[in-house]
C-alpha atoms as a PDB file:
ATOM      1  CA  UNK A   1       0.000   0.000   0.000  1.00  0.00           C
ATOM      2  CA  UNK A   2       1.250   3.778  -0.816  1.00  0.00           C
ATOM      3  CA  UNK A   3      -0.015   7.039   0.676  1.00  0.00           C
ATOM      4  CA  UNK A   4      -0.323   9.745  -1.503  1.00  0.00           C
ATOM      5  CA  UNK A   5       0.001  13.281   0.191  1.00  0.00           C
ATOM      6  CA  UNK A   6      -1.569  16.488  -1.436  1.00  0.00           C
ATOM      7  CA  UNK A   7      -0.753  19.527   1.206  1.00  0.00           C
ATOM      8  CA  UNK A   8      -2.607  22.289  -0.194  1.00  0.00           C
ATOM      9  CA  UNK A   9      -3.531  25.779   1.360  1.00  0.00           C
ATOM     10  CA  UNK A  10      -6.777  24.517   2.436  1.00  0.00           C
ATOM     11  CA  UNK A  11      -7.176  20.738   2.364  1.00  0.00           C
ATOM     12  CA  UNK A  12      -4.870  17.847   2.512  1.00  0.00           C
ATOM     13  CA  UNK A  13      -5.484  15.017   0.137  1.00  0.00           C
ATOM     14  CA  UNK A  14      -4.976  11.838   1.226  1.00  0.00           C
ATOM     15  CA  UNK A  15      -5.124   8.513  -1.516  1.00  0.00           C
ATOM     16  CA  UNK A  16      -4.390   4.882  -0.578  1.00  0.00           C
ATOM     17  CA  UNK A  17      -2.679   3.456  -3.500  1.00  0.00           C
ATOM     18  CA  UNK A  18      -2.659  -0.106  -4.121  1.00  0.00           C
ATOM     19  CA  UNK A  19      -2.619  -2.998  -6.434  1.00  0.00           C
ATOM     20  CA  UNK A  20      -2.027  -0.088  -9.197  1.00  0.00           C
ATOM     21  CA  UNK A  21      -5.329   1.825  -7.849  1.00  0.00           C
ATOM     22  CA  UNK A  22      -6.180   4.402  -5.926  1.00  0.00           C
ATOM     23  CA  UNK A  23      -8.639   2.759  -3.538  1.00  0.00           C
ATOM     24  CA  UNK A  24      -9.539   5.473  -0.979  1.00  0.00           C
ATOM     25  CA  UNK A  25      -9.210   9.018  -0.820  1.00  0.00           C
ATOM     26  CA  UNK A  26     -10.396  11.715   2.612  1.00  0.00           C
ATOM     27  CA  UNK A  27      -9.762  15.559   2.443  1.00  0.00           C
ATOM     28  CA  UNK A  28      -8.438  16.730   6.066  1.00  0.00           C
ATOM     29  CA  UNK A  29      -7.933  20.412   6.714  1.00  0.00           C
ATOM     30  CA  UNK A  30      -4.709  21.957   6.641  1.00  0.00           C
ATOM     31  CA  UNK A  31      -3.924  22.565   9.938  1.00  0.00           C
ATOM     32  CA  UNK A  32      -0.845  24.492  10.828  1.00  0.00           C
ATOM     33  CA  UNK A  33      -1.173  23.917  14.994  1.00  0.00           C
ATOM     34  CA  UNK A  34      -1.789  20.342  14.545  1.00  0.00           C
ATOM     35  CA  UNK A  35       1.682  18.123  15.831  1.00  0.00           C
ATOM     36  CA  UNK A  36       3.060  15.280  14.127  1.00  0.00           C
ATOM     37  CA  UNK A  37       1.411  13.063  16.542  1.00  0.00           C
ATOM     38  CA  UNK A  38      -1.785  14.691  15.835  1.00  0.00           C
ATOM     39  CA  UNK A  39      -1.422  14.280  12.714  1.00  0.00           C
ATOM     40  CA  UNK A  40      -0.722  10.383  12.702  1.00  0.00           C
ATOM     41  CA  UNK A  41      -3.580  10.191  15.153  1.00  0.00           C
ATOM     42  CA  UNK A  42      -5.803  11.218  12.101  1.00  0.00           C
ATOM     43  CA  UNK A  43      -4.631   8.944   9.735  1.00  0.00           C
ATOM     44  CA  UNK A  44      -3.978   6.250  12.295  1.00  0.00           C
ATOM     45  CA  UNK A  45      -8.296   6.509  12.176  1.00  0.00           C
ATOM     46  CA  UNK A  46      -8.564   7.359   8.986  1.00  0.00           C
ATOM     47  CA  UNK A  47      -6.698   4.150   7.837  1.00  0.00           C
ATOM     48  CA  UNK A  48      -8.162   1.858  10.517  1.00  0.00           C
ATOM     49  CA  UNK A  49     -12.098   2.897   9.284  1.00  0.00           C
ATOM     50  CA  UNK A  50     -10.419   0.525   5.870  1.00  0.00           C
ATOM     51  CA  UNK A  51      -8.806  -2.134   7.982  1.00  0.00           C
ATOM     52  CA  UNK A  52      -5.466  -1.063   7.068  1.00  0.00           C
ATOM     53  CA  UNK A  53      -2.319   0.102   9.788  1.00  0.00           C
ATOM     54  CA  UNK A  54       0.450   1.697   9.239  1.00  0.00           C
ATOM     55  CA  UNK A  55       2.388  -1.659   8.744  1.00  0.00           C
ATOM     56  CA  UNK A  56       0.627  -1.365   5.187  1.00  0.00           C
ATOM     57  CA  UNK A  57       2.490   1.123   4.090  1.00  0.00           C
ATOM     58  CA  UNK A  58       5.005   0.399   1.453  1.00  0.00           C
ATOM     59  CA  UNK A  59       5.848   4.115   0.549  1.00  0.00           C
ATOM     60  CA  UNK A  60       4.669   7.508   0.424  1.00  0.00           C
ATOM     61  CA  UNK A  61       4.738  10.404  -1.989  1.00  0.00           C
ATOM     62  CA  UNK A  62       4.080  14.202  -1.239  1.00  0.00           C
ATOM     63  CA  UNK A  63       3.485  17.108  -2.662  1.00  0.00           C
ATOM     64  CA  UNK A  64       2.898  20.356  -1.355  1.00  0.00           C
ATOM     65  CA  UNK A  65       2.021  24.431  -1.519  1.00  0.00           C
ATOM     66  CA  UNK A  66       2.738  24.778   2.249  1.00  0.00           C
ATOM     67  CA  UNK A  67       6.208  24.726   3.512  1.00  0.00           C
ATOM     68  CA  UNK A  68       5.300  25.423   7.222  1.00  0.00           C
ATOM     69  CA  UNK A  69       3.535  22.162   7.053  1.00  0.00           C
ATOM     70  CA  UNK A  70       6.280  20.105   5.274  1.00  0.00           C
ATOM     71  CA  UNK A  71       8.843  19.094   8.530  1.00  0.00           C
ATOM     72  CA  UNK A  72       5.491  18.066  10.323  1.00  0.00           C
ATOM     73  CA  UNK A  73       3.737  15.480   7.853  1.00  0.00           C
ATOM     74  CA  UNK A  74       7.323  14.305   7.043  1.00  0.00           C
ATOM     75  CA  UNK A  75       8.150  13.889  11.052  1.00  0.00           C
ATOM     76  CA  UNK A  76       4.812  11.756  11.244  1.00  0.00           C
ATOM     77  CA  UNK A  77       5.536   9.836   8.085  1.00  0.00           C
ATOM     78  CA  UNK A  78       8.971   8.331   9.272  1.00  0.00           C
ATOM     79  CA  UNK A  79       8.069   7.976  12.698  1.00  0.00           C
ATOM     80  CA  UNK A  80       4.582   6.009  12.393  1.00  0.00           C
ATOM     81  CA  UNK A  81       5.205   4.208   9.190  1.00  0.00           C
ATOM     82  CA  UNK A  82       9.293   4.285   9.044  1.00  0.00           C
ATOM     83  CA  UNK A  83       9.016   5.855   5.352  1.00  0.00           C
ATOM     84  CA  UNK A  84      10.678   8.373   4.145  1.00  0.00           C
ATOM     85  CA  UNK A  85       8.093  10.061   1.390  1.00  0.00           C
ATOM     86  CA  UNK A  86       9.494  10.867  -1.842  1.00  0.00           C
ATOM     87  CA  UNK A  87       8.872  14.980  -2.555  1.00  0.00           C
ATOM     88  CA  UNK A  88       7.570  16.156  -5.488  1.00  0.00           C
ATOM     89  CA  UNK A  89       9.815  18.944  -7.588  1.00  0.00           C
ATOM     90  CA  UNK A  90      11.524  19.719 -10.458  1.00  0.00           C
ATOM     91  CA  UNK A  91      14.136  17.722 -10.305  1.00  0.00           C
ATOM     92  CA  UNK A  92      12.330  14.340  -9.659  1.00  0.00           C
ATOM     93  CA  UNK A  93      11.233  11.900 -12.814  1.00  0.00           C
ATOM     94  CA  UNK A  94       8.540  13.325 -14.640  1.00  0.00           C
ATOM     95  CA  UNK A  95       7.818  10.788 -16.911  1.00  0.00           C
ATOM     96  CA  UNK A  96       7.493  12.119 -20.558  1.00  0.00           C
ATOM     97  CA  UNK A  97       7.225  15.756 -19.010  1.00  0.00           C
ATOM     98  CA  UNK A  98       9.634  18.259 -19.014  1.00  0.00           C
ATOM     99  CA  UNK A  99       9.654  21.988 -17.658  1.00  0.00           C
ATOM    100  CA  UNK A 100      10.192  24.784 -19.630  1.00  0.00           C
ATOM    101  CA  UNK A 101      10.255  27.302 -16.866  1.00  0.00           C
ATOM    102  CA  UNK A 102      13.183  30.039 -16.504  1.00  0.00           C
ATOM    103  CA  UNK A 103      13.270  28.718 -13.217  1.00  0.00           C
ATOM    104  CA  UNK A 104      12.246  25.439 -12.489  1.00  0.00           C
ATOM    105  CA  UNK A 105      12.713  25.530  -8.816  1.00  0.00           C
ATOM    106  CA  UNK A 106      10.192  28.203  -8.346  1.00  0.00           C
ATOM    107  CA  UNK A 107       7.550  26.181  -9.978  1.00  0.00           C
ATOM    108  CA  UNK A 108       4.986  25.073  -7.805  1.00  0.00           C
ATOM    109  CA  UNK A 109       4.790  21.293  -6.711  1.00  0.00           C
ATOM    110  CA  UNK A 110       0.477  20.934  -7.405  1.00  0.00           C
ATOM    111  CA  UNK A 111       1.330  21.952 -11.228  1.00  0.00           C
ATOM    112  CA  UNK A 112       3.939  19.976 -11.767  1.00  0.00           C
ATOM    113  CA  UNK A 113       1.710  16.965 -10.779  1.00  0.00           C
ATOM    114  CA  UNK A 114      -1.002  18.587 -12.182  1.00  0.00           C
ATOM    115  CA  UNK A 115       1.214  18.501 -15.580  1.00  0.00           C
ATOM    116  CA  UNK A 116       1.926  14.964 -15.356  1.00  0.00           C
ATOM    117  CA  UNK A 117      -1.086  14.020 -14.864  1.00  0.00           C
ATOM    118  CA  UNK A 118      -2.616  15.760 -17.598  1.00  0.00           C
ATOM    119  CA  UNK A 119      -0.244  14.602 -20.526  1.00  0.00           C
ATOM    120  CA  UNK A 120      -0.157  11.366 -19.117  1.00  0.00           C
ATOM    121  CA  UNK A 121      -3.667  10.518 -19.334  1.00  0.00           C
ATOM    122  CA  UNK A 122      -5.550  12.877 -21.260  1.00  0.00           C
ATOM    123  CA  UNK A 123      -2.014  14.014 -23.946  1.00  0.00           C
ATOM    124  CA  UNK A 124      -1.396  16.879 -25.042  1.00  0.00           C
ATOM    125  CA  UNK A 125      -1.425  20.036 -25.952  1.00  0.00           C
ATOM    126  CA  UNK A 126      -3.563  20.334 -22.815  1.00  0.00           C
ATOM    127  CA  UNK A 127      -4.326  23.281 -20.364  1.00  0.00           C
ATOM    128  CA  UNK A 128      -5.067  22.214 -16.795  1.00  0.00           C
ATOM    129  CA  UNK A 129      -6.855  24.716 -14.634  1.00  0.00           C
ATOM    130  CA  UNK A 130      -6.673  24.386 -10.678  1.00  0.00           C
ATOM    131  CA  UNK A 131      -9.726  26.208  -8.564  1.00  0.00           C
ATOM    132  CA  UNK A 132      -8.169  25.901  -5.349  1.00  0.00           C
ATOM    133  CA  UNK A 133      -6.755  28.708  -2.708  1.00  0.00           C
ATOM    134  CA  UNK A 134      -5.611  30.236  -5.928  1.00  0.00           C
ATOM    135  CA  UNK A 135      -6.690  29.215  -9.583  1.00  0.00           C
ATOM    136  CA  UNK A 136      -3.531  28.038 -11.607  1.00  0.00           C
ATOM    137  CA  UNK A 137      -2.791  27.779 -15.591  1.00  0.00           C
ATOM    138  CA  UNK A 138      -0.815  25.015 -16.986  1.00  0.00           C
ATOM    139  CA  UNK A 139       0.042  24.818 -20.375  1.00  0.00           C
ATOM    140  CA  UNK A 140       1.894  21.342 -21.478  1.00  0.00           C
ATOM    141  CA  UNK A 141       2.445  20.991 -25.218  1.00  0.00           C
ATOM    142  CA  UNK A 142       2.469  18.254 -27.761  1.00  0.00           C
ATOM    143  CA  UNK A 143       5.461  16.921 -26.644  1.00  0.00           C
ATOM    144  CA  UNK A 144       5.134  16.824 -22.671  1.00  0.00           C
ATOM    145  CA  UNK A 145       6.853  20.620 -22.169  1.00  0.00           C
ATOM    146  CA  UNK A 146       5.262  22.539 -20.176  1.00  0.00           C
ATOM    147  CA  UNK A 147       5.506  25.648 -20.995  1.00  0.00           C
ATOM    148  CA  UNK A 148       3.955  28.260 -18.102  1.00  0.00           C
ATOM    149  CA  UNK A 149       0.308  29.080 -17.718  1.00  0.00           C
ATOM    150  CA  UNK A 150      -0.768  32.083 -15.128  1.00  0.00           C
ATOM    151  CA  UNK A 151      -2.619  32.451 -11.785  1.00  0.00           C
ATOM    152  CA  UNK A 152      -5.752  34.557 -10.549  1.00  0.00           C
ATOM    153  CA  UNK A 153      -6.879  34.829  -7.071  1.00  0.00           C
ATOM    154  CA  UNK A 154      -9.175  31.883  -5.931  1.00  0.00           C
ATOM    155  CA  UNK A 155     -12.870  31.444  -5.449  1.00  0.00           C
ATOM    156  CA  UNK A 156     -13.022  31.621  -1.808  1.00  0.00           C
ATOM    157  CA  UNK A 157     -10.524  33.867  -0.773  1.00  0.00           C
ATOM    158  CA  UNK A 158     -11.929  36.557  -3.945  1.00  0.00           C
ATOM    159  CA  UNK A 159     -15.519  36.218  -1.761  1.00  0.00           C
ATOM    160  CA  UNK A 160     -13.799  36.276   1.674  1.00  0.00           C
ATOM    161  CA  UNK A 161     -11.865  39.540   0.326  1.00  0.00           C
ATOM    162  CA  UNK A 162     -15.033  40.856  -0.628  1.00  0.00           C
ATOM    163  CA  UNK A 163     -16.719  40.135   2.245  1.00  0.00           C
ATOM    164  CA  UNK A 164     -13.824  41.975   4.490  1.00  0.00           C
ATOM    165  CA  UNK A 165     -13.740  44.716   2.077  1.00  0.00           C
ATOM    166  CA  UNK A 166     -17.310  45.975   2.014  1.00  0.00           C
ATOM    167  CA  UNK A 167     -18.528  46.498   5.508  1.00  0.00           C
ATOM    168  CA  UNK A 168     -22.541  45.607   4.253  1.00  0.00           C
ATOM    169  CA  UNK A 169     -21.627  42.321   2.497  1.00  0.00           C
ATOM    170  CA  UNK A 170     -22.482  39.031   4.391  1.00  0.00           C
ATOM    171  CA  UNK A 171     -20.575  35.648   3.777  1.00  0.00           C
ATOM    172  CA  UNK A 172     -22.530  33.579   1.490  1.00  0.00           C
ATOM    173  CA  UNK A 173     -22.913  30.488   0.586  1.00  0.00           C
ATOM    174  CA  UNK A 174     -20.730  29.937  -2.899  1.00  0.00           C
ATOM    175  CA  UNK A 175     -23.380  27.888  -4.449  1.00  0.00           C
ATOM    176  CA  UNK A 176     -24.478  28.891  -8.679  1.00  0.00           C
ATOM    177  CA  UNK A 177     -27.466  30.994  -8.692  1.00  0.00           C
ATOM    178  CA  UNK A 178     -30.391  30.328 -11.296  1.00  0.00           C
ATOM    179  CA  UNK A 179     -30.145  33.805 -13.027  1.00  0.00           C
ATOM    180  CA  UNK A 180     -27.176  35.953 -13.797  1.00  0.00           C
ATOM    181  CA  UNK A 181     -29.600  38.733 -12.785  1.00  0.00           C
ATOM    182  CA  UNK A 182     -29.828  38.328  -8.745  1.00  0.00           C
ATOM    183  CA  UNK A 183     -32.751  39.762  -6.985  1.00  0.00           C
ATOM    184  CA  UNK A 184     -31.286  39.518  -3.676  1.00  0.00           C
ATOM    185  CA  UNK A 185     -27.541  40.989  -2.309  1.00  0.00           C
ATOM    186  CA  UNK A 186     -26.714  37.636  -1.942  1.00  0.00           C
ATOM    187  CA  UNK A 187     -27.795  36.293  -5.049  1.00  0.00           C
ATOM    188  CA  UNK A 188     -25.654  39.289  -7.166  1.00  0.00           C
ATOM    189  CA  UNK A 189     -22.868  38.236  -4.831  1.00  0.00           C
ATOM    190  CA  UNK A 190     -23.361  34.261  -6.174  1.00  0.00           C
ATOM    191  CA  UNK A 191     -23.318  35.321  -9.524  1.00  0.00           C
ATOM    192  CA  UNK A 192     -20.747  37.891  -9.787  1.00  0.00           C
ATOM    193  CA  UNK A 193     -18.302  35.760  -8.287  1.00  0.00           C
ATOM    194  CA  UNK A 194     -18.958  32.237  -9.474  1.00  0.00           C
ATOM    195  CA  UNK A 195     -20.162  33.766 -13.475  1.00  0.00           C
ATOM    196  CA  UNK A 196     -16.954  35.888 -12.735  1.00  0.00           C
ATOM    197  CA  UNK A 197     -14.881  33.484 -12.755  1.00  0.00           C
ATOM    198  CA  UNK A 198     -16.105  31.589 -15.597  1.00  0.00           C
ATOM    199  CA  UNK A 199     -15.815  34.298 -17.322  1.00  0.00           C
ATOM    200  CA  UNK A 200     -11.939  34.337 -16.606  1.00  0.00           C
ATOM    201  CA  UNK A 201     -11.713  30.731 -16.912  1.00  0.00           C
ATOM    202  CA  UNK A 202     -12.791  31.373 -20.785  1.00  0.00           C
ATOM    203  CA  UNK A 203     -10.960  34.230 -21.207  1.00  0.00           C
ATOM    204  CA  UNK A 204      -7.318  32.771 -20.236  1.00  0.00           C
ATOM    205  CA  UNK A 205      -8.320  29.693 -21.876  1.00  0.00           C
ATOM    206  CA  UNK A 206      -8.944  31.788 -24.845  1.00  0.00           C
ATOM    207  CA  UNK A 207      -5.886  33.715 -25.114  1.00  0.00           C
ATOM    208  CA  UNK A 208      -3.742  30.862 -24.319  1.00  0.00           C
ATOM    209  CA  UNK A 209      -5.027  28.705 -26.982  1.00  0.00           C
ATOM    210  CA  UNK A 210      -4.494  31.692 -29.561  1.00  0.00           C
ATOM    211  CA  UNK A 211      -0.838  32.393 -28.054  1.00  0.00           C
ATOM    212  CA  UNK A 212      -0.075  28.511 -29.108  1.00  0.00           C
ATOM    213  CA  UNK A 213      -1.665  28.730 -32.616  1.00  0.00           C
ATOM    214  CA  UNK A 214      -4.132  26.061 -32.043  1.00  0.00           C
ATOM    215  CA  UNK A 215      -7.466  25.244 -31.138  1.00  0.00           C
ATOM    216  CA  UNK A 216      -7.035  21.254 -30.407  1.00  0.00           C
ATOM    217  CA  UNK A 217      -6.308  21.639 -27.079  1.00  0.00           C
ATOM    218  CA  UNK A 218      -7.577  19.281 -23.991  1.00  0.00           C
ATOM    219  CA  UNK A 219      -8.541  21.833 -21.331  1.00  0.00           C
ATOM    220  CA  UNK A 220      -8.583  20.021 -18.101  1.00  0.00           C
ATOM    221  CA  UNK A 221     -10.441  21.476 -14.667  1.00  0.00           C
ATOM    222  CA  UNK A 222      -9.729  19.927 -11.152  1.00  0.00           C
ATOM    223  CA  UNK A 223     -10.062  21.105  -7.517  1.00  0.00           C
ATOM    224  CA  UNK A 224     -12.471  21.455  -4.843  1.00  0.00           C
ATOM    225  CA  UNK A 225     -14.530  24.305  -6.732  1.00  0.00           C
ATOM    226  CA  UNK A 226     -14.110  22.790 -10.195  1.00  0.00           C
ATOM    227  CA  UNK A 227     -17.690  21.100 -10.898  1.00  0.00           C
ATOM    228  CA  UNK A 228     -19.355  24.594  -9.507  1.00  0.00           C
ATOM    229  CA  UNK A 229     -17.516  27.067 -12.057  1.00  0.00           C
ATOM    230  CA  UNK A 230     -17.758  24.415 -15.208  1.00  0.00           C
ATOM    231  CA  UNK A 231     -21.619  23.487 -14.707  1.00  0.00           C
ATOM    232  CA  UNK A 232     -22.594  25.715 -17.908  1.00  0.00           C
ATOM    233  CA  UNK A 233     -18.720  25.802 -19.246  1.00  0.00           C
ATOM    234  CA  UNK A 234     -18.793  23.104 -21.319  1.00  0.00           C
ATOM    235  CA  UNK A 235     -17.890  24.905 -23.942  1.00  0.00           C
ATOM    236  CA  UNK A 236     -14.289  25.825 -22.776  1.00  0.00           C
ATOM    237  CA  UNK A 237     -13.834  22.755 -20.027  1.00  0.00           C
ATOM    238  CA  UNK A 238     -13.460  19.344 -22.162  1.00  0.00           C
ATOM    239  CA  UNK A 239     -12.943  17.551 -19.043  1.00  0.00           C
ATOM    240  CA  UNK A 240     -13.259  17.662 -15.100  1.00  0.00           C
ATOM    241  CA  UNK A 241     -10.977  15.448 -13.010  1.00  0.00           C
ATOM    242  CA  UNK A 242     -11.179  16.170  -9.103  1.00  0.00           C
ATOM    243  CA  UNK A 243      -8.439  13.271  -8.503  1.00  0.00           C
ATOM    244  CA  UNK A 244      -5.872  14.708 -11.101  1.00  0.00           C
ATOM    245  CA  UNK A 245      -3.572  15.477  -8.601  1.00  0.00           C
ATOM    246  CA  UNK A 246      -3.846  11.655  -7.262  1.00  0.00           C
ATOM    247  CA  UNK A 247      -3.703  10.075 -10.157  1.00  0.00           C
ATOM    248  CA  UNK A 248      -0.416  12.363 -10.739  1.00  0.00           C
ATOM    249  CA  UNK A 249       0.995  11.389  -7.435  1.00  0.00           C
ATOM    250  CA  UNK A 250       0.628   7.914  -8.499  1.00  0.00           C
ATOM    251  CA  UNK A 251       2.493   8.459 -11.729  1.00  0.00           C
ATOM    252  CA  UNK A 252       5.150  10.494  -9.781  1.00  0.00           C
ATOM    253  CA  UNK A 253       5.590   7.259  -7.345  1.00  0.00           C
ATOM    254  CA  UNK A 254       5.416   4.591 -10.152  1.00  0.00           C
ATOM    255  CA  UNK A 255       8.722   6.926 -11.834  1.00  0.00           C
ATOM    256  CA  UNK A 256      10.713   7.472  -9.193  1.00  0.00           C
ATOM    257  CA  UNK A 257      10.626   4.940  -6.094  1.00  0.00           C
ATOM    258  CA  UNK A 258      13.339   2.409  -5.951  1.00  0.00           C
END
């Protein structure tokens, strides 16, 4: 059995990998006051709920957005499964991907799996777009570079920043109103942000596709907020893959452990 390790702003993603497939997945929150021993009392649970123990694990992968977090999941991975997880960067096997960044190093670790994942199972060209804490381009071409992309502010934190900005707005509820047209505060709120950002979703999407000269490419949405912004996107989204970063942690393990 492997553990795959997502450590985003928000969420952790934890998969169980085994017999080639990713059998179970949980979100946990990213908790920066949480110890390691906290921490392995969480997945201690979560694994047990499966019948599985930490003398399952054959190896563990990570990738991650939030340093601060980084010396704490890796404490609790070698102390309550004696593993040391591989880390996802630039200079690990990528499979068939390469990155054409002017500085590799600075390229975040959720679109480099994002990027593997992508060309690996879906080929390229291909544009992946991430609505997480922040909403990240990926551009990979025909021949597994990838090439840049850009990032906007995410979902939440554009509504939480509106909500702290303008004394009279309440936090809402980010769910897709019926009508464009809201008759309520709230309901111009809904649709300002979440047709807002589909708006910029097709927009980037747009421009990118005319920077590369070509219209045959895969756009790929994943994250938490993904199947709320693409409902009535079909148009730009071909596909929507919530596991993508997973499935490219399993990729990134299958590559590189020994």
């Amino acid at each position: 059995m492997v553990i795959l390790l997502d450590l985003g702003n928000t969420n952790i993603k934890i998969g169980v990998l085994k017999n080639g497939k990713i059998e179970r997945t949980w979100r946990i929150a990213s908790d920066h006051t949480k110890t390691a021993d906290e921490f392995g009392m969480v997945f201690y649970d979560l694994l047990s709920s499966q019948g599985y123990s930490f003398a399952d694990v054959e190896g563990m992968i990570m990738s991650s957005v939030t340093p601060a977090l980084n010396y704490t999941i890796e404490h609790m991975c070698r102390f309550y499964t004696k593993k040391k997880p591989i880390t996802v960067h630039s200079g690990i096997d990528l499979g068939k991907v390469s990155i054409q960044y002017l500085v590799p190093e600075e390229l975040g670790a959720d679109r480099i799996v994002n990027a593997v994942a992508a060309y690996h199972l879906y080929g390229g060209p291909c544009i992946t777009v991430d609505f997480g804490s922040a909403t990240t381009f990926g551009i990979v071409d025909e021949n597994g570079a990838f090439l840049g992309g850009a990032i906007a502010p995410g979902i939440k934190s554009s509504a939480e920043a509106l909500t702290n900005t303008a004394a009279k707005l309440p936090r809402i509820e980010l769910v897709r109103p019926e009508s464009i047209i809201g008759k309520t505060t709230i309901q111009n709120m809904q649709a300002g942000i979440i047709y807002g950002f589909t708006g910029l979703v097709e927009g980037i999407v747009a421009e990118m596709k005319r920077e590369l000269g070509r219209e045959d490419v895969k756009v790929i949405a994943t994250g938490g907020m993904s199947e709320l912004v693409t409902a009535d996107n079909k148009h730009c989204i071909d596909i929507v893959d919530r596991a993508l970063s997973l499935k490219g942690l399993k990729l990134l393990y299958e590559f590189n452990h020994k």
